[in-house]
C-alpha atoms as a PDB file:
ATOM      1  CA  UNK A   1     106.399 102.793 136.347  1.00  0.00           C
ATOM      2  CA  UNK A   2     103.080 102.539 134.389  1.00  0.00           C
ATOM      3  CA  UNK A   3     102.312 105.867 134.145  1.00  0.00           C
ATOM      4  CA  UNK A   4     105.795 106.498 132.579  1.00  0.00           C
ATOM      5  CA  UNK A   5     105.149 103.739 130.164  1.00  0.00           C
ATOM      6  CA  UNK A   6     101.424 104.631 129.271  1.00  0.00           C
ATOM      7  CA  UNK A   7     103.127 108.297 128.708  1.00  0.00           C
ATOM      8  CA  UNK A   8     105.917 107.468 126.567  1.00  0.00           C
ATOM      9  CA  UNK A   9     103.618 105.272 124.116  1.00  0.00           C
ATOM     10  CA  UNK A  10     101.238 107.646 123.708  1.00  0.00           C
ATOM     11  CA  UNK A  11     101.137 108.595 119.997  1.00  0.00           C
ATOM     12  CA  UNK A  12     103.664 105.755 118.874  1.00  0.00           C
ATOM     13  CA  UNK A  13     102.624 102.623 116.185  1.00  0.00           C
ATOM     14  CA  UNK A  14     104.899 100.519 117.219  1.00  0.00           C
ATOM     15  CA  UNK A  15     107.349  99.838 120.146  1.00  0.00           C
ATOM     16  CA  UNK A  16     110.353  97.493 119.473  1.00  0.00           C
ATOM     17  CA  UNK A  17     111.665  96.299 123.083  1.00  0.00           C
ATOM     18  CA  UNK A  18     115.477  94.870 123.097  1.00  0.00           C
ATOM     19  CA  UNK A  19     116.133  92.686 125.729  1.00  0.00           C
ATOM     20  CA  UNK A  20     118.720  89.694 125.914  1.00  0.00           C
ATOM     21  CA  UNK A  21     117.074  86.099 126.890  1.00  0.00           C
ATOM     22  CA  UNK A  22     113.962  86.422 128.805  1.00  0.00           C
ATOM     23  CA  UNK A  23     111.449  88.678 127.741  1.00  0.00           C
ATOM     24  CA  UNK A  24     110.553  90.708 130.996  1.00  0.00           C
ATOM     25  CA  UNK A  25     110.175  94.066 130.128  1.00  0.00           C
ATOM     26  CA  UNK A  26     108.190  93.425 126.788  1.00  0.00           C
ATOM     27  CA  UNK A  27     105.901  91.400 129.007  1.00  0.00           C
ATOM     28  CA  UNK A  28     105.694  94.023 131.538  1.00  0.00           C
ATOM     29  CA  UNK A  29     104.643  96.681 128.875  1.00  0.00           C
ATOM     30  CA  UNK A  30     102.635  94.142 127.424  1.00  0.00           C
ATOM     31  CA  UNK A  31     100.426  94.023 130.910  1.00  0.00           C
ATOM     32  CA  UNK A  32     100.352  98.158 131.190  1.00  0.00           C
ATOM     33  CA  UNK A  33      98.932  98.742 127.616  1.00  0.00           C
ATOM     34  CA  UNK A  34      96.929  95.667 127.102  1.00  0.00           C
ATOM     35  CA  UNK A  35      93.267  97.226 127.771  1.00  0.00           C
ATOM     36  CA  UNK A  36      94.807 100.546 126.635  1.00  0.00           C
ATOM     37  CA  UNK A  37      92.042 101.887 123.818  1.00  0.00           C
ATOM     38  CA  UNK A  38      94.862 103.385 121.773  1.00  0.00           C
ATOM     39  CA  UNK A  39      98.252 101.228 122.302  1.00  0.00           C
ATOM     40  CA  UNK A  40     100.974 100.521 120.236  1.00  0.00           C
ATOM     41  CA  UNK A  41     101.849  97.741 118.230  1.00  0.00           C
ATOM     42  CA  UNK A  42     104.539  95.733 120.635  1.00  0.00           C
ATOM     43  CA  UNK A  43     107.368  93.911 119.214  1.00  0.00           C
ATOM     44  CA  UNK A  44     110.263  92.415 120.982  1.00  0.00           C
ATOM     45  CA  UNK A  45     111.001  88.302 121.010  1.00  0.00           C
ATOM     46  CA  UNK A  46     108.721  88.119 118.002  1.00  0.00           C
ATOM     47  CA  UNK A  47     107.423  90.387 115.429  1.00  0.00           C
ATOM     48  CA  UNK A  48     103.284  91.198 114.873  1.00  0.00           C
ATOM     49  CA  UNK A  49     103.286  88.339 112.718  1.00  0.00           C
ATOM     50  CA  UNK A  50     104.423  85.681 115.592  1.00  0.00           C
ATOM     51  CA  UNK A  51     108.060  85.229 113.390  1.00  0.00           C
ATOM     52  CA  UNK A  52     110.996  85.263 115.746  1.00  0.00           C
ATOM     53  CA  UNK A  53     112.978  88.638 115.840  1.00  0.00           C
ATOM     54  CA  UNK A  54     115.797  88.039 118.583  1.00  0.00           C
ATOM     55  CA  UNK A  55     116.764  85.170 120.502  1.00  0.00           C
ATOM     56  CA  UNK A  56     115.440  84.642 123.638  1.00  0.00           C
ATOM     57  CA  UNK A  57     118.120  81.691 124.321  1.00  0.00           C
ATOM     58  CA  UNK A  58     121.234  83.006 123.309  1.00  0.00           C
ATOM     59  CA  UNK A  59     123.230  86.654 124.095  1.00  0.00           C
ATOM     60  CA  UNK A  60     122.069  89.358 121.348  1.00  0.00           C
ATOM     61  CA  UNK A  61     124.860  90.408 119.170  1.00  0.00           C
ATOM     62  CA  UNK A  62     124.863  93.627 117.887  1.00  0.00           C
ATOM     63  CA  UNK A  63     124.724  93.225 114.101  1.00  0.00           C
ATOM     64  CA  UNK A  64     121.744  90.706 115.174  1.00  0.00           C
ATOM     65  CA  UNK A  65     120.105  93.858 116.624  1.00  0.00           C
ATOM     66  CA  UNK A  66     121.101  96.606 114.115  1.00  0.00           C
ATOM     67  CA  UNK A  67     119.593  94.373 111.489  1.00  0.00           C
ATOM     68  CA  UNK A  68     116.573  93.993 113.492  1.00  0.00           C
ATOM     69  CA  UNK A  69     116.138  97.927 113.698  1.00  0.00           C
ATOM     70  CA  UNK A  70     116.856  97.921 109.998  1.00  0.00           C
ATOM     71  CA  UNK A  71     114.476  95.361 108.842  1.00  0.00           C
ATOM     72  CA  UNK A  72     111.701  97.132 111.259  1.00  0.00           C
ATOM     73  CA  UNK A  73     112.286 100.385 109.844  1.00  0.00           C
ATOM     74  CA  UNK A  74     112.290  99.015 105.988  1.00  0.00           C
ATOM     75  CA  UNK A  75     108.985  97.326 106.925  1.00  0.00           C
ATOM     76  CA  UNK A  76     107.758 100.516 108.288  1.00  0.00           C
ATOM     77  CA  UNK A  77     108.538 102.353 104.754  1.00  0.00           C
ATOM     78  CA  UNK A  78     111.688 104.064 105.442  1.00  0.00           C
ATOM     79  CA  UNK A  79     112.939 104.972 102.091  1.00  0.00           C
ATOM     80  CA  UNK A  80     116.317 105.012 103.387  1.00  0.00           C
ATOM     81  CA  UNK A  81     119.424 104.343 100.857  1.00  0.00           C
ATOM     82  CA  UNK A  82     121.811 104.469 104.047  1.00  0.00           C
ATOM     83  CA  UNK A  83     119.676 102.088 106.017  1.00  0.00           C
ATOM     84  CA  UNK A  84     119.365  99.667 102.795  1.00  0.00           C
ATOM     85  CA  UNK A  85     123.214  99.990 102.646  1.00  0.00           C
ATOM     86  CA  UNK A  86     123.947  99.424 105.992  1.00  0.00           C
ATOM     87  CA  UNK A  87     121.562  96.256 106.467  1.00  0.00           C
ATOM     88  CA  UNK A  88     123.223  94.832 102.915  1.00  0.00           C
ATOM     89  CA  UNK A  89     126.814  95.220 104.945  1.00  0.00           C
ATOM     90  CA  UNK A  90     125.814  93.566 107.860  1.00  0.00           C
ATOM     91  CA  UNK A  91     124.392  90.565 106.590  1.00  0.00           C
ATOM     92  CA  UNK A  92     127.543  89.046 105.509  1.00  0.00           C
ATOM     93  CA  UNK A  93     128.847  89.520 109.275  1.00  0.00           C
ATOM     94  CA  UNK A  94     125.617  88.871 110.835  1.00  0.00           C
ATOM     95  CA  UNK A  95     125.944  85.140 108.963  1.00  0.00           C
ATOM     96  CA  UNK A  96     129.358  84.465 109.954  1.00  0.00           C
ATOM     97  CA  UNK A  97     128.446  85.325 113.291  1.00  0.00           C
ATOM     98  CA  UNK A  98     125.661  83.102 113.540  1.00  0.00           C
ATOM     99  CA  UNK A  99     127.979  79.926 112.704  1.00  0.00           C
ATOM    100  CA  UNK A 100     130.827  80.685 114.409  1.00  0.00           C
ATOM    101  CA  UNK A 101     129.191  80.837 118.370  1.00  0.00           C
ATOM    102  CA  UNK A 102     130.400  84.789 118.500  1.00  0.00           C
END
């Protein structure tokens, strides 16, 4: 519903959409905010930099994902100890997951 999106990113920086494979939604948001004067910055597949933030091949794992969050909320300036923690106790798991096909 495009007035429901245009509503609910009103007044945000940045939008982070989690999808698995395809990137539908993102795109769909993409289209409703595009000529927006005042959108937010959209991130999904790929950061604002054009790096690759979540798979769109394989099934998203959940430490994959909480590390994303993380890492987006470090980059935003979150002065977090917890968040630091948790991201530093993940990425052990988040490697083993990535070479094991989990």
């Amino acid at each position: 519903e495009p007035q429901g999106i245009a509503d609910f990113a009103a007044g945000h920086d940045t939008i982070l959409v989690v999808e698995e494979k395809v990137s539908f939604v993102e795109a769909q948001i993409a289209s409703i905010l595009v000529n927006r004067p005042e959108r937010p910055r959209l991130i999904g597949k790929r950061d604002e930099d054009g790096a690759i933030l979540m798979s769109s091949a394989m099934p998203l794992e959940p430490i994959a994902i909480a590390l994303a969050i993380a890492d987006r909320l470090d980059r935003l300036g979150s002065d977090e100890s917890a968040i630091r923690a948790a991201r530093e106790a993940l990425a052990p798991r988040a490697a083993i997951s990535s070479t094991d096909g989990v």
